[in-house]
PDB file of N, CA and C in Angstrom:
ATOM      1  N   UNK A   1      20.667  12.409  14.455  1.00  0.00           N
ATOM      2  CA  UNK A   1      19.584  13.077  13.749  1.00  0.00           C
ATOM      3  C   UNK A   1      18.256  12.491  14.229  1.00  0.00           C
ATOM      4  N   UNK A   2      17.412  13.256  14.762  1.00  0.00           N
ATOM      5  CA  UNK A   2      15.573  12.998  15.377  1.00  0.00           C
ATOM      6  C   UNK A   2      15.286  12.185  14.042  1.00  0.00           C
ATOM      7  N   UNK A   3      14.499  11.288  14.293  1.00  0.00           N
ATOM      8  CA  UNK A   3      13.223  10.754  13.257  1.00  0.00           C
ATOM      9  C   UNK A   3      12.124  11.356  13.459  1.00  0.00           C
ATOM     10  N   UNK A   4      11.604  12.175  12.321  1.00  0.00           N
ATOM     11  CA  UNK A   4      10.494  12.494  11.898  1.00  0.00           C
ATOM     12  C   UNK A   4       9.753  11.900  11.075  1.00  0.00           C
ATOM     13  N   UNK A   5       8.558  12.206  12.018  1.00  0.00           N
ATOM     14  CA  UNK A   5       7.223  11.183  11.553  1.00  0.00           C
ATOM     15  C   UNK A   5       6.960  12.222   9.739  1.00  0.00           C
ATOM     16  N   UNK A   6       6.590  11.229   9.245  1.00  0.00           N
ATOM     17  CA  UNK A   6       5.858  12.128   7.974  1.00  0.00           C
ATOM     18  C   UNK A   6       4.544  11.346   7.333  1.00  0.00           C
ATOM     19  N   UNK A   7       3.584  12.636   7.021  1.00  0.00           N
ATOM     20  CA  UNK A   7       2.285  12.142   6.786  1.00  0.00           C
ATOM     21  C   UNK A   7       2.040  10.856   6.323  1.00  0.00           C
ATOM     22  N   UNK A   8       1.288  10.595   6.173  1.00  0.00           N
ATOM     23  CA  UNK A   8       1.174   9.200   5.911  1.00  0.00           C
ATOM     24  C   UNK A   8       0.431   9.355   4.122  1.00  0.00           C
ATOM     25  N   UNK A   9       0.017  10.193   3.956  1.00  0.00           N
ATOM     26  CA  UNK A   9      -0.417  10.592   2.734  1.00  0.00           C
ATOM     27  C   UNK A   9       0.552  11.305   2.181  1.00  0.00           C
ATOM     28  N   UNK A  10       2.031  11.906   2.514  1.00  0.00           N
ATOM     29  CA  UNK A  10       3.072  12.121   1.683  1.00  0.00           C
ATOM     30  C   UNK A  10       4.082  10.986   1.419  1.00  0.00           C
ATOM     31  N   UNK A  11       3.804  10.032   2.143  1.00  0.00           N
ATOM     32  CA  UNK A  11       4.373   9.229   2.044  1.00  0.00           C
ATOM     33  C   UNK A  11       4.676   7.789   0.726  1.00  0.00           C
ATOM     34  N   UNK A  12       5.653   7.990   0.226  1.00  0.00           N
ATOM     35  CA  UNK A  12       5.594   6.985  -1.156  1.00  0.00           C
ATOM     36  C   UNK A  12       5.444   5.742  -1.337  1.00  0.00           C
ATOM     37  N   UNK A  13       5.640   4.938  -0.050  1.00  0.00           N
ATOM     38  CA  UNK A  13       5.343   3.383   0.173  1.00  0.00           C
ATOM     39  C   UNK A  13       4.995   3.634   1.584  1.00  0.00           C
ATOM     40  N   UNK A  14       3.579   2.530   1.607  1.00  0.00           N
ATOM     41  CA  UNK A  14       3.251   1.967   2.941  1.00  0.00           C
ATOM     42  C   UNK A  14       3.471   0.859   2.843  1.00  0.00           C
ATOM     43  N   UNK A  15       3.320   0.481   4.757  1.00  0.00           N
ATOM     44  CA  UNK A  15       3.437  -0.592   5.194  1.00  0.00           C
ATOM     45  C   UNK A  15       1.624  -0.997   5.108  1.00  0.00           C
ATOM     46  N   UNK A  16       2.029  -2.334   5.313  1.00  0.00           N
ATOM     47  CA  UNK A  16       0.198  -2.798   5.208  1.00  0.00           C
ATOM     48  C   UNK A  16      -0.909  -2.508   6.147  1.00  0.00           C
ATOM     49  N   UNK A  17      -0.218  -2.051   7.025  1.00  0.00           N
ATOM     50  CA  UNK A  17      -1.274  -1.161   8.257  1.00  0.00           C
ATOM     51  C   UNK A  17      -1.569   0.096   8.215  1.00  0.00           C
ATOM     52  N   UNK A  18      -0.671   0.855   7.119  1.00  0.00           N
ATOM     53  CA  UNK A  18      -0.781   2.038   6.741  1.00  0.00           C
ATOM     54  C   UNK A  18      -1.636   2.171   5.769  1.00  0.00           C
ATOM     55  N   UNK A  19      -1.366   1.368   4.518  1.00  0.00           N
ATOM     56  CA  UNK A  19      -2.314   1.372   3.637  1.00  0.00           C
ATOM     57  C   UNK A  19      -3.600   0.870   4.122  1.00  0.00           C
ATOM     58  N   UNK A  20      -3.714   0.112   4.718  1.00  0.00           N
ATOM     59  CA  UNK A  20      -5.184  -0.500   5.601  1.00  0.00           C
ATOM     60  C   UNK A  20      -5.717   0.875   5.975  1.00  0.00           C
ATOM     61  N   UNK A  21      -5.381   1.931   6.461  1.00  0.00           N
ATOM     62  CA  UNK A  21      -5.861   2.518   7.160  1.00  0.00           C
ATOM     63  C   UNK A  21      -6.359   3.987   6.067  1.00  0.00           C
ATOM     64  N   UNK A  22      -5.116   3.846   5.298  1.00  0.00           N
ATOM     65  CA  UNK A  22      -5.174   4.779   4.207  1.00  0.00           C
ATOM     66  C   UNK A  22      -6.477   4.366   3.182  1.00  0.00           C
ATOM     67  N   UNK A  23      -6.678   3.496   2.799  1.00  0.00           N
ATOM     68  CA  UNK A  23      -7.659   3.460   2.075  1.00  0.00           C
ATOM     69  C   UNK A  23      -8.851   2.846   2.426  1.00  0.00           C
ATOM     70  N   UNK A  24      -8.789   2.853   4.008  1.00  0.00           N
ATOM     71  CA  UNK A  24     -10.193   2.553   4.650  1.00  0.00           C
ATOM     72  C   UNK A  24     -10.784   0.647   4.125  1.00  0.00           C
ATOM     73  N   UNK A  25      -9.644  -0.022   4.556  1.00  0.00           N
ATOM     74  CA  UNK A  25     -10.170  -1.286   4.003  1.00  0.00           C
ATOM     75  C   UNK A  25      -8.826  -2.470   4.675  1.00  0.00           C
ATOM     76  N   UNK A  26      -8.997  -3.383   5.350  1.00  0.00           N
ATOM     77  CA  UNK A  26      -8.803  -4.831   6.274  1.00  0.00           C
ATOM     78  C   UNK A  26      -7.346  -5.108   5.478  1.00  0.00           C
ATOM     79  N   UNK A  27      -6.277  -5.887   6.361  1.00  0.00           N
ATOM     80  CA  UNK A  27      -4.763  -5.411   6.380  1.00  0.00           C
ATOM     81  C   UNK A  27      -5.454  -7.254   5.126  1.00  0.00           C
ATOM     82  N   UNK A  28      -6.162  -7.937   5.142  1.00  0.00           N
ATOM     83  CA  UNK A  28      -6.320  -9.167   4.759  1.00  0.00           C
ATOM     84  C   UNK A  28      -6.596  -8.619   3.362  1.00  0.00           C
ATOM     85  N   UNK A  29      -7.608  -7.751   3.134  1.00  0.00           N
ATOM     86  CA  UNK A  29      -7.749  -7.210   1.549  1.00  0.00           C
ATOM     87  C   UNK A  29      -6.880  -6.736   0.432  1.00  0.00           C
ATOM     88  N   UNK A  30      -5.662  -6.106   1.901  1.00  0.00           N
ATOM     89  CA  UNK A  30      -4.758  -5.168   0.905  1.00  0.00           C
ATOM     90  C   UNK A  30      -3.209  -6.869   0.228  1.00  0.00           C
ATOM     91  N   UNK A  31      -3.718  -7.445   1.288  1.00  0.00           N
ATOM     92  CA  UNK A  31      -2.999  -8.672   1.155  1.00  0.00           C
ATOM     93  C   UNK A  31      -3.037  -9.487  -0.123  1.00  0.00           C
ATOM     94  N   UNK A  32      -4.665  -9.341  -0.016  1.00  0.00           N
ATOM     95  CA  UNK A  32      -4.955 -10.427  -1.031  1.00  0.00           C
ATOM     96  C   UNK A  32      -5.366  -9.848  -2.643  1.00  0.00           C
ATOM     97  N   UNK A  33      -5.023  -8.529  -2.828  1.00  0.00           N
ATOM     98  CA  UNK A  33      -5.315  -7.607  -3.529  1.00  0.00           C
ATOM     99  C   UNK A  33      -3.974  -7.568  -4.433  1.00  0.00           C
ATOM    100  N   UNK A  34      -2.832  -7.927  -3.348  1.00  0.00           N
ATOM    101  CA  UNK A  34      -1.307  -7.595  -3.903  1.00  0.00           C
ATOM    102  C   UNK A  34      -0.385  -8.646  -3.594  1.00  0.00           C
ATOM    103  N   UNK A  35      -1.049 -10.468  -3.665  1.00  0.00           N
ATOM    104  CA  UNK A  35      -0.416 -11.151  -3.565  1.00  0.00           C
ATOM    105  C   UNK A  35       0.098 -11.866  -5.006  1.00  0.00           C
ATOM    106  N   UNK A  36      -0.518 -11.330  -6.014  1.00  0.00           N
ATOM    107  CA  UNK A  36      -0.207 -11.558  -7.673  1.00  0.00           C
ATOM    108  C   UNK A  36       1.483 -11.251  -7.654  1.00  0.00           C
ATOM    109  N   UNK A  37       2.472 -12.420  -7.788  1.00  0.00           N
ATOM    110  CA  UNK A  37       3.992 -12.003  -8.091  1.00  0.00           C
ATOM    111  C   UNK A  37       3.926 -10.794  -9.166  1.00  0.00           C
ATOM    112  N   UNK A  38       2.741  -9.862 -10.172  1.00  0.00           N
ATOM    113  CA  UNK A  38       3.628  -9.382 -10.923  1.00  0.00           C
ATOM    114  C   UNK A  38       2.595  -8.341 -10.877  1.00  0.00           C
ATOM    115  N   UNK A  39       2.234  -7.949  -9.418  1.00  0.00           N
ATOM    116  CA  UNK A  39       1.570  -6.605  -9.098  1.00  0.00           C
ATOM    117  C   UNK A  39       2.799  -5.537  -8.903  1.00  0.00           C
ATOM    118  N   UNK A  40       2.157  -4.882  -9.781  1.00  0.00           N
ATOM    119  CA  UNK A  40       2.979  -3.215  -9.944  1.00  0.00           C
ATOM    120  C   UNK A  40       3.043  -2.194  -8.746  1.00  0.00           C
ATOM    121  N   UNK A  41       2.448  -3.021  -7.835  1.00  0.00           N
ATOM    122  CA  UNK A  41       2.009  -2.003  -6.653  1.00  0.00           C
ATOM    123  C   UNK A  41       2.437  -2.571  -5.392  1.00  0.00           C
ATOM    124  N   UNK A  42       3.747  -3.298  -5.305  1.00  0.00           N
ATOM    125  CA  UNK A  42       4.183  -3.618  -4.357  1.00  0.00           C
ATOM    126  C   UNK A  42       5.833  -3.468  -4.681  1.00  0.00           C
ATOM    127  N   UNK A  43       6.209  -3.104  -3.664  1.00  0.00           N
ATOM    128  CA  UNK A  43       8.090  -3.283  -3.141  1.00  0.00           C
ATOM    129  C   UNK A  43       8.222  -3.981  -2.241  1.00  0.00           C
ATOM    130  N   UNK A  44       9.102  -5.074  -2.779  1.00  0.00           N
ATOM    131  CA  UNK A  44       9.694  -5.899  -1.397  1.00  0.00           C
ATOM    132  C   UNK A  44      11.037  -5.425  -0.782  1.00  0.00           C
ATOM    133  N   UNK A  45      10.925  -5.628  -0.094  1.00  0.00           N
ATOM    134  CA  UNK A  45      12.412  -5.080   1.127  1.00  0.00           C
ATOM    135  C   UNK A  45      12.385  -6.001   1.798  1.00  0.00           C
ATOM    136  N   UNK A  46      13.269  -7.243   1.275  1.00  0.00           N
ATOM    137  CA  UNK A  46      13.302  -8.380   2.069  1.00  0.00           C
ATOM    138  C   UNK A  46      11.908  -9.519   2.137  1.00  0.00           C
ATOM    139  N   UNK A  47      11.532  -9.454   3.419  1.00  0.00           N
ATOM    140  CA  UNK A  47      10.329 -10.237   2.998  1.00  0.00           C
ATOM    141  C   UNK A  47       9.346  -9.403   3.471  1.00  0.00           C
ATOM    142  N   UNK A  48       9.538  -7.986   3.653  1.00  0.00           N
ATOM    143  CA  UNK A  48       8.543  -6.994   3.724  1.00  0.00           C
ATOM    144  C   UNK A  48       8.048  -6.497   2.758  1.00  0.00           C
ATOM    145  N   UNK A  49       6.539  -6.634   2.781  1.00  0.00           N
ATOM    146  CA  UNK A  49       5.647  -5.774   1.349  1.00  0.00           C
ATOM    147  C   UNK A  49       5.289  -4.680   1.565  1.00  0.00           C
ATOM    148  N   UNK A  50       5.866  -3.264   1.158  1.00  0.00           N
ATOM    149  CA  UNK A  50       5.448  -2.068   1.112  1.00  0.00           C
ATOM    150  C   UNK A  50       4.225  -1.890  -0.384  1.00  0.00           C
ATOM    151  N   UNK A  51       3.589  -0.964   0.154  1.00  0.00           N
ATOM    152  CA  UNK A  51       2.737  -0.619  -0.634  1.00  0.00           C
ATOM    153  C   UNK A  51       2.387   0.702  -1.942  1.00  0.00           C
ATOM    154  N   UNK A  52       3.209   0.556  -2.584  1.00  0.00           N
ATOM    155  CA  UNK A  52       3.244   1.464  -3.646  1.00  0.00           C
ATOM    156  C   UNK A  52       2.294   2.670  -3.836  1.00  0.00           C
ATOM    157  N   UNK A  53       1.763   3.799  -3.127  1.00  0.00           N
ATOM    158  CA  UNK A  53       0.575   4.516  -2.701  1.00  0.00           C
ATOM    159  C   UNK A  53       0.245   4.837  -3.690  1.00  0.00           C
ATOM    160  N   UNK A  54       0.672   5.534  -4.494  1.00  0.00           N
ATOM    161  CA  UNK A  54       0.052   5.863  -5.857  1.00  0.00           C
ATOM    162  C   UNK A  54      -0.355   5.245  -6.502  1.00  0.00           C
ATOM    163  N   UNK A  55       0.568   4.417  -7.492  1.00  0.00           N
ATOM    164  CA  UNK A  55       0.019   3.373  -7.805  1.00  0.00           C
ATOM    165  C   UNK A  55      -1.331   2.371  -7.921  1.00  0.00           C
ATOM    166  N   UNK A  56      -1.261   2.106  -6.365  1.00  0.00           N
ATOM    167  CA  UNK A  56      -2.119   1.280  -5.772  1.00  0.00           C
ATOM    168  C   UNK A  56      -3.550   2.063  -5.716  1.00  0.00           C
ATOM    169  N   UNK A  57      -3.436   3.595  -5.213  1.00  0.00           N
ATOM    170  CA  UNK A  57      -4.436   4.522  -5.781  1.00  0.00           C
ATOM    171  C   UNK A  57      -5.254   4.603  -6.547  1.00  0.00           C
ATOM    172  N   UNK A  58      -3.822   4.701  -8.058  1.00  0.00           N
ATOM    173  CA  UNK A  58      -4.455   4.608  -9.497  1.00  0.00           C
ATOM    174  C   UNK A  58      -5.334   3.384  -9.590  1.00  0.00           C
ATOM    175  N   UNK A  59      -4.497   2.327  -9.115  1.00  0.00           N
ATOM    176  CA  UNK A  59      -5.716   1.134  -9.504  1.00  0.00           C
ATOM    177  C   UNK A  59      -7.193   0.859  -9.017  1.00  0.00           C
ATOM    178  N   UNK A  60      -6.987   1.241  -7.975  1.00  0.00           N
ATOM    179  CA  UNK A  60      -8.440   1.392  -7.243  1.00  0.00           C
ATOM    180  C   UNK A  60      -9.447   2.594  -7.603  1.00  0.00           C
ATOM    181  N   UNK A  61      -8.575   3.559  -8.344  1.00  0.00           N
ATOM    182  CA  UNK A  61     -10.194   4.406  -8.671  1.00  0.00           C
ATOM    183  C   UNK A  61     -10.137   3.850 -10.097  1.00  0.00           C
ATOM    184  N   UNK A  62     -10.023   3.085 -10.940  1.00  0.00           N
ATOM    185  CA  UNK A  62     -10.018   2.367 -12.109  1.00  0.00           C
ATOM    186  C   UNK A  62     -11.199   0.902 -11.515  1.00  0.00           C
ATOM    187  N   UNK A  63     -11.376   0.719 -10.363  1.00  0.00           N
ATOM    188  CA  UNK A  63     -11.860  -0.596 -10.352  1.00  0.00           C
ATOM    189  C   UNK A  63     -13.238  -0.243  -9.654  1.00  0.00           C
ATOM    190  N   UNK A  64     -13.909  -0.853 -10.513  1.00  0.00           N
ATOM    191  CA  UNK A  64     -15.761  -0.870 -10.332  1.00  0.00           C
ATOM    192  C   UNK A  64     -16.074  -1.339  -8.513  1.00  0.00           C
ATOM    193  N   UNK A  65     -15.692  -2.558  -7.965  1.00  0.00           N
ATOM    194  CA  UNK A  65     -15.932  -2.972  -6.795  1.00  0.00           C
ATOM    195  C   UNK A  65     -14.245  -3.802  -6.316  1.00  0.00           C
ATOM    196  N   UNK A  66     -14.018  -4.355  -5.384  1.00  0.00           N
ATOM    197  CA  UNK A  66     -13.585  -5.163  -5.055  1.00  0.00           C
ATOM    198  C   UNK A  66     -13.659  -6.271  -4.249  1.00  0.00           C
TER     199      UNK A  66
END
């Protein structure tokens, strides 16, 4: 079976270069944004941090600056 690419905005978890890119902001921000053990906006898969898109969304149009 081909792998197909899929949008990156349909997509339900990013990787941290994705979200970097997705929300227009440094792979170090999204790092240090979602290094709290009991952020709601991360999945680990091993010792990989995916990025919860929605989620992570919601929180950022809730937040004044960062």
């Amino acid at each position: 079976m081909p792998k197909t690419d899929i949008p990156i905005w349909e997509k339900a978890n990013l990787t941290i270069e994705e979200a970097a890119a997705y929300f227009n902001m440094g792979t170090d921000k999204i790092r240090e944004l979602t290094d709290d053990k009991n952020c709601t906006c991360v999945l680990w898969n091993g010792t990989k941090r995916l990025i919860k898109r929605k989620p992570f969304e919601d929180y950022l149009n809730r937040q004044f600056s960062i």
